[in-house]
Protein backbone atom coordinates (compact mmCIF):
# COMPACT_ATOMS: atom_id res chain seq x y z
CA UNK A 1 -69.40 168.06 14.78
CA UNK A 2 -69.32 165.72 17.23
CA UNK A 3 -73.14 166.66 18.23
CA UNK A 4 -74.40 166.12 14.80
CA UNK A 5 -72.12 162.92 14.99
CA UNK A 6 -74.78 162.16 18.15
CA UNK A 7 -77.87 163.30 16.19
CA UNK A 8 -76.72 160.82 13.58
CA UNK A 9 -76.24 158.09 15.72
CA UNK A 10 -79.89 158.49 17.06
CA UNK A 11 -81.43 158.75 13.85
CA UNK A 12 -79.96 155.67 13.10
CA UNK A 13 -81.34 153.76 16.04
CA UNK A 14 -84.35 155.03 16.06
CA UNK A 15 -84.60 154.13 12.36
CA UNK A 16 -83.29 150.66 13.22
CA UNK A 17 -85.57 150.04 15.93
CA UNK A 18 -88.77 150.52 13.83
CA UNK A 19 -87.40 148.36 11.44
CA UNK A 20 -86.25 145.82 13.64
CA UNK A 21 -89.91 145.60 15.14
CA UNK A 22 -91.59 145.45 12.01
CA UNK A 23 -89.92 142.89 10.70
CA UNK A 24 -90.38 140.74 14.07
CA UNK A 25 -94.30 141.18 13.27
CA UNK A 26 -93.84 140.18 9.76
CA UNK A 27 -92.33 137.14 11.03
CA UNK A 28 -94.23 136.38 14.24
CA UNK A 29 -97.77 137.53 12.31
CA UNK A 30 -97.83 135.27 8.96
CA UNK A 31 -98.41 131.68 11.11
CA UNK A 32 -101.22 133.11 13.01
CA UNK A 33 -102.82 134.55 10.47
CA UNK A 34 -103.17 130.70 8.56
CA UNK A 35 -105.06 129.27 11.37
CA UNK A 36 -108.69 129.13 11.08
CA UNK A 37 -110.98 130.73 13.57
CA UNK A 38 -112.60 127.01 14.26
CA UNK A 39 -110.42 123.99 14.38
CA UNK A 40 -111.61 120.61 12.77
CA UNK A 41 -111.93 117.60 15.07
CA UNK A 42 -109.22 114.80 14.92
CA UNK A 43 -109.69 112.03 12.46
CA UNK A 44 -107.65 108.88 11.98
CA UNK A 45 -107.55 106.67 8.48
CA UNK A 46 -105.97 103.37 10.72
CA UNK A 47 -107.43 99.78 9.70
CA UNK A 48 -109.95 99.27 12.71
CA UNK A 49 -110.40 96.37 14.74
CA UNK A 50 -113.12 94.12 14.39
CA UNK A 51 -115.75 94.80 16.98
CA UNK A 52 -117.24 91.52 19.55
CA UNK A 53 -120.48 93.74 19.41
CA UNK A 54 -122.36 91.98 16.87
CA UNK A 55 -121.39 88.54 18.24
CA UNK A 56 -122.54 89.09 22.19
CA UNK A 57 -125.30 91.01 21.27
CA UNK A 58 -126.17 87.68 19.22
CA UNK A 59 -125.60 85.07 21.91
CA UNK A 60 -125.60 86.64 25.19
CA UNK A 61 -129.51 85.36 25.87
CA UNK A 62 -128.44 81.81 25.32
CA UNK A 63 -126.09 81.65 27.85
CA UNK A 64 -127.24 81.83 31.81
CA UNK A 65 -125.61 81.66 35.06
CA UNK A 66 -126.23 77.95 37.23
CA UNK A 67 -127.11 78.13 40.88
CA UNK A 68 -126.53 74.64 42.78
CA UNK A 69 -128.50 74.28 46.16
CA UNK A 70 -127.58 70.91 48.07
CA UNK A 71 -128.86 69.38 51.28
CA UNK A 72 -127.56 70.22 54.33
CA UNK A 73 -127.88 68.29 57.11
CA UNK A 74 -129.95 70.20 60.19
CA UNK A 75 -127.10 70.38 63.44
CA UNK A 76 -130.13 68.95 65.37
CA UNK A 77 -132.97 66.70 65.26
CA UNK A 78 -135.42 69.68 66.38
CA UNK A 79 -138.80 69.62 64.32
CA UNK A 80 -137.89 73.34 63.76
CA UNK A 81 -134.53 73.09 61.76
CA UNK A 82 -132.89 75.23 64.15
CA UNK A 83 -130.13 74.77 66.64
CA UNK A 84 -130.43 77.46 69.53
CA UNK A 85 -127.90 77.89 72.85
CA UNK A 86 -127.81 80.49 75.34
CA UNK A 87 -125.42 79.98 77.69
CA UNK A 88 -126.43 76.46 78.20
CA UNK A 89 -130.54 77.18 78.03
CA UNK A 90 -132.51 76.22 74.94
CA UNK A 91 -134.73 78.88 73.34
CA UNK A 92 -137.44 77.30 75.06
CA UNK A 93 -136.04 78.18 78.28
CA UNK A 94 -135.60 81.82 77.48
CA UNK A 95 -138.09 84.15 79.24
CA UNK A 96 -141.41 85.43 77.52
CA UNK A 97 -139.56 88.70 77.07
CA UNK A 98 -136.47 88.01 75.61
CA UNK A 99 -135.39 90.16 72.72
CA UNK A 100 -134.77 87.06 71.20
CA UNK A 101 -138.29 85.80 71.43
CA UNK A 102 -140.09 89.62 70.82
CA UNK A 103 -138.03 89.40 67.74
CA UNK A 104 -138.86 85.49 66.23
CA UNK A 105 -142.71 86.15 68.00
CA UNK A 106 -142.71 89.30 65.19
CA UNK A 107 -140.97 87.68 62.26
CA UNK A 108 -141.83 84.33 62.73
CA UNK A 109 -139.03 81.29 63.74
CA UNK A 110 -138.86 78.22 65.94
CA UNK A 111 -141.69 77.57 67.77
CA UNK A 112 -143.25 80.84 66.11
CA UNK A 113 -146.51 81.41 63.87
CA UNK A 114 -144.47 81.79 60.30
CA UNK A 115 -141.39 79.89 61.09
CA UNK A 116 -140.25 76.33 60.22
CA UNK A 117 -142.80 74.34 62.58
CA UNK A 118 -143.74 71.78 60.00
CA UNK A 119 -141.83 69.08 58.87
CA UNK A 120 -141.98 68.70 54.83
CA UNK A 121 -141.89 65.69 52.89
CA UNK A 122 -137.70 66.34 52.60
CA UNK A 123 -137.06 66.48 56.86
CA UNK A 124 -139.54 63.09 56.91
CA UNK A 125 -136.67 61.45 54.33
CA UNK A 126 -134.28 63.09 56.84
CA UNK A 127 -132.67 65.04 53.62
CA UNK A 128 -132.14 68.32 55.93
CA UNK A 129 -132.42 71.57 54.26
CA UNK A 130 -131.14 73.20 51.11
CA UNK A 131 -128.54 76.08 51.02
CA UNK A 132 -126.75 77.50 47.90
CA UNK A 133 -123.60 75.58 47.83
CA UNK A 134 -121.94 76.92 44.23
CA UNK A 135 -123.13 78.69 41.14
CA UNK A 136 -120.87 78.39 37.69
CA UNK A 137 -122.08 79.08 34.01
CA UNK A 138 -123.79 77.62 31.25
CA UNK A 139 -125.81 77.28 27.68
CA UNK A 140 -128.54 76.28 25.94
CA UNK A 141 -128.21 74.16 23.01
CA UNK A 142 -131.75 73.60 21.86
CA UNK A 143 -134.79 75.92 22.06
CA UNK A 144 -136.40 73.71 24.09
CA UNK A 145 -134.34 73.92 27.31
CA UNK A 146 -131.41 71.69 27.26
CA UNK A 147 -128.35 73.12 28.96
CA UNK A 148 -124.41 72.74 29.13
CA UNK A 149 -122.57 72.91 32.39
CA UNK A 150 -119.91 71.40 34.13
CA UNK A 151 -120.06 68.34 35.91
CA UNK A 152 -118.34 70.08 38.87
CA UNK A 153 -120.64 72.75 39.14
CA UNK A 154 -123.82 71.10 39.78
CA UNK A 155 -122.12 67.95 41.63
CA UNK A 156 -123.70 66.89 44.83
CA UNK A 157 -126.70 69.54 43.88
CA UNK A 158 -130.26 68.58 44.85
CA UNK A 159 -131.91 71.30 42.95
CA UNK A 160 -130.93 74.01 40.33
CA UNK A 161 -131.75 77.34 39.05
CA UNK A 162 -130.94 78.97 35.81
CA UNK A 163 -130.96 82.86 35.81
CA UNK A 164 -131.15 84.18 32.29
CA UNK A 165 -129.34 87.34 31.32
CA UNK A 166 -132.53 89.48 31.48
CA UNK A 167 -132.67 88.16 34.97
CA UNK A 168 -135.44 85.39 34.74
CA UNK A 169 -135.59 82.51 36.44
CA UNK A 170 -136.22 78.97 35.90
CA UNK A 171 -135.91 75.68 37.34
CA UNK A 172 -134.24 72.97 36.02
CA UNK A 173 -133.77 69.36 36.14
CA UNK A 174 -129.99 67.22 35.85
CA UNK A 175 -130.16 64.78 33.04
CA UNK A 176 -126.52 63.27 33.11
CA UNK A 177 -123.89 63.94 34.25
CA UNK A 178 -119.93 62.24 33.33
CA UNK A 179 -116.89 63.14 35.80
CA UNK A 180 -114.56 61.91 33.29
CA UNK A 181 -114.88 65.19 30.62
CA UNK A 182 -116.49 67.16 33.84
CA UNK A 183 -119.41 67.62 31.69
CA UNK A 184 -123.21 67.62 32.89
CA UNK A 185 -126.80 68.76 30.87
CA UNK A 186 -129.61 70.17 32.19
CA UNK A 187 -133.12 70.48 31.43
CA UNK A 188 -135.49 73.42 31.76
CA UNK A 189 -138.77 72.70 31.03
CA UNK A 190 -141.06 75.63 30.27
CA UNK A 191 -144.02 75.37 28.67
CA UNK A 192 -144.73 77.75 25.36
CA UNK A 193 -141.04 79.27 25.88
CA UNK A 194 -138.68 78.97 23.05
CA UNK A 195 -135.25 79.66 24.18
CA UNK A 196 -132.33 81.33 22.14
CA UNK A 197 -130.00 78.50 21.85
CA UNK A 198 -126.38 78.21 20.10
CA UNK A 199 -124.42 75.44 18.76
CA UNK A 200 -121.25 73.75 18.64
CA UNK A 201 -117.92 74.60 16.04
CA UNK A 202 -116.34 72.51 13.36
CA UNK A 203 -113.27 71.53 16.00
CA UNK A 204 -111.37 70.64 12.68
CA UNK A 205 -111.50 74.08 11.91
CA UNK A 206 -110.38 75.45 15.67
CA UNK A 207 -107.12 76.68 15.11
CA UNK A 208 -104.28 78.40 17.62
CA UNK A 209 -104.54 82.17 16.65
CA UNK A 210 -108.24 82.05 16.46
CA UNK A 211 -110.64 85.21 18.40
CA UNK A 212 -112.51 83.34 21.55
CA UNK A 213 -115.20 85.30 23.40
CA UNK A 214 -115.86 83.74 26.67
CA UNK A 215 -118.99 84.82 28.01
CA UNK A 216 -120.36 83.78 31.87
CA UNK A 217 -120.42 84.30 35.54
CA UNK A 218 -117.22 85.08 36.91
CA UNK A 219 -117.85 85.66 41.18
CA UNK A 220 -121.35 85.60 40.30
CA UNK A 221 -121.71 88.70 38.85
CA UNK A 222 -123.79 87.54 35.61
CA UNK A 223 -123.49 87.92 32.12
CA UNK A 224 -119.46 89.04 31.89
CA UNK A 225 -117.51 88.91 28.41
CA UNK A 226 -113.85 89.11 28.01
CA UNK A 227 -111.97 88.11 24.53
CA UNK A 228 -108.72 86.41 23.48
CA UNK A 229 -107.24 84.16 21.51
CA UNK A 230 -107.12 80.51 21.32
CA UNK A 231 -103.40 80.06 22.73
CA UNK A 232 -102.44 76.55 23.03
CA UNK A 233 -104.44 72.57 21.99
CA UNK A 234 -104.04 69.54 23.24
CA UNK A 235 -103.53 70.35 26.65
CA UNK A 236 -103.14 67.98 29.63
CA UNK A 237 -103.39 69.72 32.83
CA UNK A 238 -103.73 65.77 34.36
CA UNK A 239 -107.44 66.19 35.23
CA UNK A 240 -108.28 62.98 33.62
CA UNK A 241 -107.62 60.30 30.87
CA UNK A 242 -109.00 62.51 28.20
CA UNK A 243 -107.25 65.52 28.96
CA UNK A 244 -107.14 67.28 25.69
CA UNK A 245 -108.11 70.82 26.66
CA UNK A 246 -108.12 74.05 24.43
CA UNK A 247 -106.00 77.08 26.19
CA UNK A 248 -107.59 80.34 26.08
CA UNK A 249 -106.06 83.70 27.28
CA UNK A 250 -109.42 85.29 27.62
CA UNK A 251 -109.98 86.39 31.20
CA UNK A 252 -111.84 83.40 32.75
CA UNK A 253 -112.08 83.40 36.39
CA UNK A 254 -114.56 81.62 39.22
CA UNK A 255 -117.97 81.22 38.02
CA UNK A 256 -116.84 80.85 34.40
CA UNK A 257 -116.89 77.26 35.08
CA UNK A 258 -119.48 75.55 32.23
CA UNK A 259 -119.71 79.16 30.25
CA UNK A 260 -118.94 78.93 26.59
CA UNK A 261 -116.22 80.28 24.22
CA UNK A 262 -117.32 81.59 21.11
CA UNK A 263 -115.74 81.71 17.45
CA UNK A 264 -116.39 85.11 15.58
CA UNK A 265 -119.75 83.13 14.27
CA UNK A 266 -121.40 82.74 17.40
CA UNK A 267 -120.38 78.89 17.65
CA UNK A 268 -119.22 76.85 20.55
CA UNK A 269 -115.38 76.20 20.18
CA UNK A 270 -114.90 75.42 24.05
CA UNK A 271 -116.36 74.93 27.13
CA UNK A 272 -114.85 76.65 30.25
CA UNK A 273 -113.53 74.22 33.06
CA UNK A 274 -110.39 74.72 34.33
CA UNK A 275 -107.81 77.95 34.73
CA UNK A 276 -104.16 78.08 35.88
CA UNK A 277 -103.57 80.52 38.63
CA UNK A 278 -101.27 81.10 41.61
CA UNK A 279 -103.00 83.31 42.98
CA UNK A 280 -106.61 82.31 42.75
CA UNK A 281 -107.63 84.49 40.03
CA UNK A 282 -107.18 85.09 35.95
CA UNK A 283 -103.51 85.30 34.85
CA UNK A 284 -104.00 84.72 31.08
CA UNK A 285 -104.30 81.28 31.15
CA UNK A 286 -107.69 78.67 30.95
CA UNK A 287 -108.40 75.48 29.78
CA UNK A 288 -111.76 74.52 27.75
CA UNK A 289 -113.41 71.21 26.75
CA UNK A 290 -113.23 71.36 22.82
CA UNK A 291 -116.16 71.12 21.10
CA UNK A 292 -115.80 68.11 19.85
CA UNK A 293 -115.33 66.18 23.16
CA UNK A 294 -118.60 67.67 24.07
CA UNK A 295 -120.75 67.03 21.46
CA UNK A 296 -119.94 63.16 21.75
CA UNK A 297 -120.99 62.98 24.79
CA UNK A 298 -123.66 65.91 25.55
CA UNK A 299 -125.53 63.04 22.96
CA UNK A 300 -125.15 60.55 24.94
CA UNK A 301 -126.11 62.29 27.98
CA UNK A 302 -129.14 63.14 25.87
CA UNK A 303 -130.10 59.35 25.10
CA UNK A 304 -129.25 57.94 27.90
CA UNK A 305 -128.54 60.05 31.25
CA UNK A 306 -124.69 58.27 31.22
CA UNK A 307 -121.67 57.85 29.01
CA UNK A 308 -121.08 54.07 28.69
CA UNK A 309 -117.17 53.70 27.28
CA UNK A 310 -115.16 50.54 25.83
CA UNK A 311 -112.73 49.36 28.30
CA UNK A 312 -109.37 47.33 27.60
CA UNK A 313 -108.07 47.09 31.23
CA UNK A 314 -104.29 47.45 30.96
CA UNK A 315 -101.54 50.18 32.73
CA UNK A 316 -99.78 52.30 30.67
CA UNK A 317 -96.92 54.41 30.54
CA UNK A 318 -95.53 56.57 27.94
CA UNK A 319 -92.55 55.61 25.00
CA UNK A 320 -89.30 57.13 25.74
CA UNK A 321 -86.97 57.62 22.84
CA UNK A 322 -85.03 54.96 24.96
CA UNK A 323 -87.76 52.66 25.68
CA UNK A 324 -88.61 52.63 21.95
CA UNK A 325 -84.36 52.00 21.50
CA UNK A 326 -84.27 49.05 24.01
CA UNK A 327 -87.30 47.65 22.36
CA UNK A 328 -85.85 47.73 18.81
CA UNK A 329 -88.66 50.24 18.10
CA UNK A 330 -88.19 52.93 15.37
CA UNK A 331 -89.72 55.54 16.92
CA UNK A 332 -91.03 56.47 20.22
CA UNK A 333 -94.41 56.65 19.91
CA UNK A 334 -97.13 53.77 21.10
CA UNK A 335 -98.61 53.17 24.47
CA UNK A 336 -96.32 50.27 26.97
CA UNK A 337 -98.06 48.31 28.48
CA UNK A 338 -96.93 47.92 32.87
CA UNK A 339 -99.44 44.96 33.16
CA UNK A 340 -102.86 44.16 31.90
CA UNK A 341 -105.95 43.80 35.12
CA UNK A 342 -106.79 40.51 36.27
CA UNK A 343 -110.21 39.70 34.39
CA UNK A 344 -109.82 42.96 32.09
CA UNK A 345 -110.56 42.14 28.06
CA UNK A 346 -106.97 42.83 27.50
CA UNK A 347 -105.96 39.98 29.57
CA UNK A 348 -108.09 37.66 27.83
CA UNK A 349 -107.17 38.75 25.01
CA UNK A 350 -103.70 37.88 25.53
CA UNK A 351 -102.07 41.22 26.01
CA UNK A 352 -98.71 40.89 28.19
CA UNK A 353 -96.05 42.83 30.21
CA UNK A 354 -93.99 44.83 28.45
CA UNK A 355 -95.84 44.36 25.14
CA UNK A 356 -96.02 48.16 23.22
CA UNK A 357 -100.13 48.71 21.43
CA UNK A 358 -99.01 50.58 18.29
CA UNK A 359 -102.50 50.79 16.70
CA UNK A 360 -106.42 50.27 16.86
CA UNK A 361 -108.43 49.26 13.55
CA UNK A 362 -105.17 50.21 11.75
CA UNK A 363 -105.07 53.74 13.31
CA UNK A 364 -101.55 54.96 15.25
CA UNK A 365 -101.79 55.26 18.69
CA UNK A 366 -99.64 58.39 19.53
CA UNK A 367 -99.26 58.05 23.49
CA UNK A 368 -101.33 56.66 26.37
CA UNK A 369 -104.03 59.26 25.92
CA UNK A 370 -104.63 58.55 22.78
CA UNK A 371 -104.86 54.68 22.99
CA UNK A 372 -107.57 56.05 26.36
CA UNK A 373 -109.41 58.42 24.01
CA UNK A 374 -110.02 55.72 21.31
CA UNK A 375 -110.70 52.62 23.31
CA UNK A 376 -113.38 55.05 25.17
CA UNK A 377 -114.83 56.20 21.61
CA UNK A 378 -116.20 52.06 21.24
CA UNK A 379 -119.20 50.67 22.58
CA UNK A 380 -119.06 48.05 24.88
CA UNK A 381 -118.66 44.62 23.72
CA UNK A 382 -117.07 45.85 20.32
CA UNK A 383 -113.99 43.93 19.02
CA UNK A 384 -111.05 45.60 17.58
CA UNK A 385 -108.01 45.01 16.07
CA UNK A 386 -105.62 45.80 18.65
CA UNK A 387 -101.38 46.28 17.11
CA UNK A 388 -98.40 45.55 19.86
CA UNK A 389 -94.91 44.98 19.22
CA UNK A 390 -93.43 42.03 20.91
CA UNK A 391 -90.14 40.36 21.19
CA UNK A 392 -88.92 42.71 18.38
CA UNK A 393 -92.23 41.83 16.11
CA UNK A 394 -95.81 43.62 15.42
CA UNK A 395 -98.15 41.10 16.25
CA UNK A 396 -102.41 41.65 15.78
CA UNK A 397 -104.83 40.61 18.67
CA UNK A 398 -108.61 41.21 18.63
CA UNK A 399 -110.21 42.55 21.71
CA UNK A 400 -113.54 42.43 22.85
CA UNK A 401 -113.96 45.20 24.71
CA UNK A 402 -115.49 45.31 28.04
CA UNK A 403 -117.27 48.63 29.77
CA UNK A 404 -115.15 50.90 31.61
CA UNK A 405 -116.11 50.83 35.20
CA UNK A 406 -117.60 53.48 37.29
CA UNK A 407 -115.04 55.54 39.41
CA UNK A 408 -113.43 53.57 41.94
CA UNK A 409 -110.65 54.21 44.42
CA UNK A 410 -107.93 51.55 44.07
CA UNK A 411 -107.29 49.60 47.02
CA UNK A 412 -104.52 46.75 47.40
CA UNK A 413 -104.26 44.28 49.98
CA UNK A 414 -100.62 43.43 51.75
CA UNK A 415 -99.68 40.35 53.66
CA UNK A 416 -97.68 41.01 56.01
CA UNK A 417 -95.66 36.98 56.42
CA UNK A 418 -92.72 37.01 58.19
CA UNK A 419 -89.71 37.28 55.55
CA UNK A 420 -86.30 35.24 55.53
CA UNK A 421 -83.23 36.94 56.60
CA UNK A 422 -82.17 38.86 53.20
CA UNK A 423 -79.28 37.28 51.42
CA UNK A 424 -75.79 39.05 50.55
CA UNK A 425 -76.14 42.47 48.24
CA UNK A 426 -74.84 42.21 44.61
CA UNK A 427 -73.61 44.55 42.06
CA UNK A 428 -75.01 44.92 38.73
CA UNK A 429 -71.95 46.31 37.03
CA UNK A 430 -72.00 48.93 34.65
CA UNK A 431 -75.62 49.83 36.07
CA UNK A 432 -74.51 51.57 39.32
CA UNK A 433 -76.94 49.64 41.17
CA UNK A 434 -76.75 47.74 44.56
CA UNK A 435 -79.20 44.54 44.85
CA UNK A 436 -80.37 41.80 46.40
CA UNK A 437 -83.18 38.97 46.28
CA UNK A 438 -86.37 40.29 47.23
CA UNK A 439 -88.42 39.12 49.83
CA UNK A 440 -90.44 36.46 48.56
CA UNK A 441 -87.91 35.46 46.09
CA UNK A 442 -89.33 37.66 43.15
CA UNK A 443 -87.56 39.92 41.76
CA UNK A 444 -84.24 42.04 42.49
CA UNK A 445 -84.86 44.81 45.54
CA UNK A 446 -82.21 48.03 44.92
CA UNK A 447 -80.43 48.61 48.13
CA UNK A 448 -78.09 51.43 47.10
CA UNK A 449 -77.89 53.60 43.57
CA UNK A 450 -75.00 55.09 42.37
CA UNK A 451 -75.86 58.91 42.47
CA UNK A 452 -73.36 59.36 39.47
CA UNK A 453 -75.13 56.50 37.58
CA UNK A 454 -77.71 56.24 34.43
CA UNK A 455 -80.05 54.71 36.92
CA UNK A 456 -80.24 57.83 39.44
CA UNK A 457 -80.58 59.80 36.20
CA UNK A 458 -83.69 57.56 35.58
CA UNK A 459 -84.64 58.12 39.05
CA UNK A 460 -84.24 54.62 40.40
CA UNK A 461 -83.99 54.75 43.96
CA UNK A 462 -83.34 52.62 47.06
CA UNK A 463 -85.86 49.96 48.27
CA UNK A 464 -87.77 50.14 44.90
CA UNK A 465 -87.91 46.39 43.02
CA UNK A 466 -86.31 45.45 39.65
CA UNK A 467 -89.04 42.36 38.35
CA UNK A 468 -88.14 41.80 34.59
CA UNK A 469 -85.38 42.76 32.18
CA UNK A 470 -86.60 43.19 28.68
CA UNK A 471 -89.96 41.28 29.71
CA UNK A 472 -88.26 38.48 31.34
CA UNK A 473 -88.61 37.89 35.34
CA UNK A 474 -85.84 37.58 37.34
CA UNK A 475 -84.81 36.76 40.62
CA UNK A 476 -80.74 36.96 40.39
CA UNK A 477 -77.94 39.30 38.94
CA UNK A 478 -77.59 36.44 36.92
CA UNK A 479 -80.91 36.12 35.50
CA UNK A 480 -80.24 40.24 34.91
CA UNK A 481 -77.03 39.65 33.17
CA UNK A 482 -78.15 36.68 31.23
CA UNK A 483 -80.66 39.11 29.55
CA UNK A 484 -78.11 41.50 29.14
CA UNK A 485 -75.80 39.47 27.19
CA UNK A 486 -78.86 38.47 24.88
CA UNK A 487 -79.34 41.88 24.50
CA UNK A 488 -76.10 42.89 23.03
CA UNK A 489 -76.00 40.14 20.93
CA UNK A 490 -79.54 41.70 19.23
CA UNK A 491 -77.48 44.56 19.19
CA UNK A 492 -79.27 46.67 21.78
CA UNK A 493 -77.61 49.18 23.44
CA UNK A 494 -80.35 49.68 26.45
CA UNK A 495 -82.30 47.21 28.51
CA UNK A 496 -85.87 47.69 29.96
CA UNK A 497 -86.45 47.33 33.15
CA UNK A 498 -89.82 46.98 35.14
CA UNK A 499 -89.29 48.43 38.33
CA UNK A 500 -91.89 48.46 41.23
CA UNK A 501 -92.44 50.67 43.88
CA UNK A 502 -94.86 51.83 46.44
CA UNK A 503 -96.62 54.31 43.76
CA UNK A 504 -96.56 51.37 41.37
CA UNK A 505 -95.29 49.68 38.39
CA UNK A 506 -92.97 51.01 35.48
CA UNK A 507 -90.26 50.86 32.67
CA UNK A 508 -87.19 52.41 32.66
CA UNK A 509 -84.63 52.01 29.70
CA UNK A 510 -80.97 51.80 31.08
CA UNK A 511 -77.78 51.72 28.49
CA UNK A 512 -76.27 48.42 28.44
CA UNK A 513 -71.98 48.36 28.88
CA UNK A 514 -70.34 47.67 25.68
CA UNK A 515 -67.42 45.55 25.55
């Protein structure tokens, strides 16, 4: 019994094993046998991203790389150009067979059949020799050789060379050049050669968001193109009056300088001038000359060879909210005026201290930039309408207009007269601030500043000059306070204050005490 019980129990085993494996290749079988014997390659349905292609391949032969050579001065007067020293002997002194002399005697050099000997029309003018002293970017913008760079890439540069993209070169000839936009044209001239040229955007239409392809130089390797997006306008990285630079995040590095950034139609928007970098090279973040900056005065370089602006001759500083609030203003916009220049048009004029220019021809003026960028858009000797408010009332001058000046470091003169003894410091209560008469009996010098005060907010500080309250001079706390008092009584609740020191003149608006 018990051994048919154990033939029983085998039969079922073995009866349960074959089973149990046949249904495992049932199961392990059917996905297998749906694959195909050749798989199918990958495909994707995602929206695709426009391609740059089209666009380089379009303008990449208008735009070239710039090499500047300037002169450098030889480190002797030698007829050769060379400067030689051998342990205190001159080349001439070194003997016939000298590795020195085998070498220059085979390749030509001082003194040598094939080297510098002669003395060229430049060494006669005592111009020394040229060496490549910079190389940037830049583009043509007519077929007939005119090209955009930067003013400080071909600065100081005697002669240029423009290396196309298919590696040509050409020589080319400076037409103009203005510091103030850092702008400069060239000129190829090439006789039967039409080059591929581009143009310049709508700047109206330039908008933050927009695709830029910056094409150029960068370390001199040629033709480069890197993309972005317009990211910021209206900079001012304080290069300049006119500061009002697009920001790009395109990668824009050394050599980009005078290279172009297009819009997806192949136009102009910017040109390269300026990045911001720690360390040196691209972090995301460069600054172009809009478009329409440049195609003011590329035309003018075109005409003329210079930029000729309208000049009013007065300091400015920007409107505060309290400025505008000690001034009875209702807004803080408007340029201030520190003080007009002796002779300027503004002066003459009658422009004062303290007086606010609100408007040109009836147009706002937003900030001292923008009273700059429109006085520069006049010709010389143009009159305008000029806006200020004064003593609490808009008042309308006309200006002649003079012509800006060429680029001059200030200079100041100082007498130095012996001064009487200073007299007794004062307070100015409720201002935090310590004074006396200043020497020469103008004005209030600041002797100490309350470092909990209004005025150390402002950043008054010690040994700096208080000369006017609300446009009126004084020479006493009492003079101060007398202007004070008016003040309240207008119902002011700050004063402006013209305060000099040895970086110059300003306003500051301090809050007047109530009671």
């Amino acid at each position: 019994m018990s051994e048919n019980k154990g033939r029983s129990m085998k039969s079922i085993l073995k009866t349960s094993t074959t089973a149990g494996l046949a249904a495992m290749m049932l199961v392990t079988a059917a996905p297998f046998a749906a694959v195909p014997a050749l798989a199918a390659p990958v495909e994707v349905n995602a929206p695709q991203v426009p391609s740059f292609g089209d666009v380089v391949q379009a303008v990449l032969p208008a735009v070239v790389s710039v090499r500047v050579q300037s002169n450098v001065q030889p480190a002797s007067n030698d007829e050769s150009g060379y400067s030689f020293n051998f342990g205190g002997r001159s080349f001439e002194d070194l003997p016939d067979d000298h590795p020195l002399k085998r070498f220059f005697r085979e390749f030509g050099g001082p003194g040598m059949e094939g080297g510098p000997r002669e003395r060229g029309p430049r060494a006669e003018r005592g111009e020394g020799r040229l060496r490549p002293t910079s190389q940037g970017s830049g583009f043509f913008i007519s077929e007939d050789g005119y090209i955009v760079t930067n003013n400080h890439v071909i600065d100081d540069g005697a002669a240029f060379t423009i290396v196309m993209n298919d590696g040509k070169e050409y020589d080319a000839k400076l037409v103009g050049k203005d510091s103030r936009t850092d702008l400069a044209l060239l000129k190829v001239d090439a006789k039967d050669t039409k080059f591929t040229y581009v143009k310049f955007a709508d700047d109206e239409k330039v908008r933050v968001g927009d695709w830029v392809v910056a094409v150029g130089n960068p370390f001199g390797l040629g033709g480069t193109v890197t993309a972005g997006i317009i990211s910021a306008r209206g900079r001012n990285i304080g290069s300049g009056p006119y500061d009002d630079y697009l920001q790009i995040d395109a990668a824009v590095n050394r050599g980009n300088s005078g290279g172009p950034g297009f819009n997806l139609n192949g136009e102009v928007v910017g040109i390269n001038t300026a990045i911001f970098s720690p360390s040196g090279g691209n972090v995301g973040i460069a600054f172009a000359i809009p478009a329409s900056v440049a195609t003011d005065v590329i035309a003018k370089l075109k005409e003329t060879g210079t930029v000729s602006r309208g000049w009013l001759g007065v300091q400015i500083q920007p409107v505060t909210q309290d400025i505008a609030d000690s001034l009875g203003l209702s807004e803080d916009s408007g340029a201030l005026v520190v003080a007009p220049q002796a002779g300027s048009p503004g002066e003459a004029a009658g422009i004062r201290q303290g007086d606010v220019v609100t408007a040109v021809n009836g147009d706002p003026v937003k900030d001292p930039r923008d009273l700059a960028r429109r006085i520069a858009a006049f010709a010389p000797d143009t009159t305008v309408d000029v806006s200020v408010w004064r003593d609490g009332k808009a008042t309308e001058l006309k200006v002649k207009l003079g012509e800006l000046p060429a680029d001059q470091a200030a200079s100041a003169e100082t007498e130095n007269n012996a001064a009487p003894a200073p007299e007794a410091e004062q307070e100015l209560s409720g201002l935090g601030l310590s004074v006396r008469p200043a020497d020469g009996g103008k004005g209030l010098a600041i002797v100490d500043v309350d470092p909990d005060s209004d005025a150390a907010d402002k950043g008054l500080k010690a040994g700096e000059t208080i000369t006017s309250v609300n446009n009126q001079e004084v020479s006493s706390t009492a003079d101060v306070q007398k202007v004070l008092d008016q003040a309240k009584k207008d119902g002011r609740t700050r004063a402006l204050f013209q305060v000099e020191s040895e970086s110059g003149s300003r306003f500051v608006a301090l809050p007047i005490a109530q009671g």
